[in-house]
Each structure stands twice: as structure tokens, then as C-alpha cells.
Protein backbone atom coordinates (compact mmCIF):
# COMPACT_ATOMS: atom_id res chain seq x y z
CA UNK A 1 98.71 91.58 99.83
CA UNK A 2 100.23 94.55 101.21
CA UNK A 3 100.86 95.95 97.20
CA UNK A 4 97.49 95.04 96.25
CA UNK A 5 96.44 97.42 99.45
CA UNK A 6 98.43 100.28 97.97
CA UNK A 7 96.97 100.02 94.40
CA UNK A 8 93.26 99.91 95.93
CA UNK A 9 94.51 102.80 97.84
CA UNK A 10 95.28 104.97 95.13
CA UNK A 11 91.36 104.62 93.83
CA UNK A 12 89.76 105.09 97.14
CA UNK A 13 91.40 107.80 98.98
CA UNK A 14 92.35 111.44 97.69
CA UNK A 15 95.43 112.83 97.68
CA UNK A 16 96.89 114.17 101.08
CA UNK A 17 95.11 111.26 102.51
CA UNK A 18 96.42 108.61 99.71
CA UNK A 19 100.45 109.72 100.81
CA UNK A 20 99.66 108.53 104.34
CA UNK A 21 98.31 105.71 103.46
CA UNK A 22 100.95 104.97 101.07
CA UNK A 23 103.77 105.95 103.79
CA UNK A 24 102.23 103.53 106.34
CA UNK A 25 102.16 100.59 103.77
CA UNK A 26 105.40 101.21 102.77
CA UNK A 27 106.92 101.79 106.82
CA UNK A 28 104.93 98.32 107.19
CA UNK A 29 106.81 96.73 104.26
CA UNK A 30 110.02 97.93 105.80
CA UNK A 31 109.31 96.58 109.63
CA UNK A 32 108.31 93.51 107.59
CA UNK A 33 111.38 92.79 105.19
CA UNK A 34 113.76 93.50 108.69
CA UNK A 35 112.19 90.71 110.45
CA UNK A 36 112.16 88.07 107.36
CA UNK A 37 115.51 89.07 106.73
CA UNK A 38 116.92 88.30 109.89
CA UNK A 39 114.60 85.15 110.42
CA UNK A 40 114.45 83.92 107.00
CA UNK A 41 116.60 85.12 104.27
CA UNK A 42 119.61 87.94 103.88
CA UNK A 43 118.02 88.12 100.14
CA UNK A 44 114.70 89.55 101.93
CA UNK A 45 116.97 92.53 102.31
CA UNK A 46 117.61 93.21 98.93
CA UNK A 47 114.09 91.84 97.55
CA UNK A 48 111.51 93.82 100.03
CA UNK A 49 113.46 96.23 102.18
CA UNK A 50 115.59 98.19 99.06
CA UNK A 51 112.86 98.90 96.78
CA UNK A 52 110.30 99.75 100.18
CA UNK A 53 112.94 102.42 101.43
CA UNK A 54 113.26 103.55 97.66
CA UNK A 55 109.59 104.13 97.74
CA UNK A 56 109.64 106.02 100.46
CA UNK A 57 112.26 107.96 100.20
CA UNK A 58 110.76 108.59 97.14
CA UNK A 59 107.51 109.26 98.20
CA UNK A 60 108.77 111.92 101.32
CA UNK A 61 110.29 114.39 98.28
């Protein structure tokens, strides 16, 4: 849900707006995968949380 947010982002909001949207998806992803991953699954970690912080890390350059 939270990817298909970020692609309907990208056609509805401009840019400056669009990379704050897109870093407040992404910091949601991240809150998200910690949680699962210590309630769930250690593999959330690697499945969710890696490619988020990638992302964003990403993103921030």
C-alpha cells in the first residue's frame, strides 16, 4: 500500500513537494519494518528496512 502511495505520489505532487512526500513514506516504511522485525520476523530487516534506508539515503543526496 505504502509503494503504491509513493508511485501515485510521483504523478500528483511537483517536485520539492514530491521529495517530502517520498521521505515521509520511506521514514514510515522504516518505523514499520523495526516493529515487524522485532515482532514478527528478523528477515523483515533485510526485506523492508535495507532497501527503505537505501532509498533514503538515496533520496537525501
Amino acid at each position: 500500500m505504502l509503494g503504491l502511495l509513493m508511485i501515485l505520489a510521483f504523478f500528483i505532487f511537483k517536485a520539492p513537494v514530491l521529495y517530502t512526500v517520498w521521505e515521509l513514506l520511506l521514514g514510515l516504511i522504516v518505523v514499520v519494518a523495526i516493529f515487524g522485525g522485532f515482532t514478527a520476523t528478523k528477515k523483515i530487516f533485510v526485506v523492508q528496512l535495507l532497501p527503505a534506508l537505501l532509498a533514503l539515503i538515496l533520496l537525501s543526496l
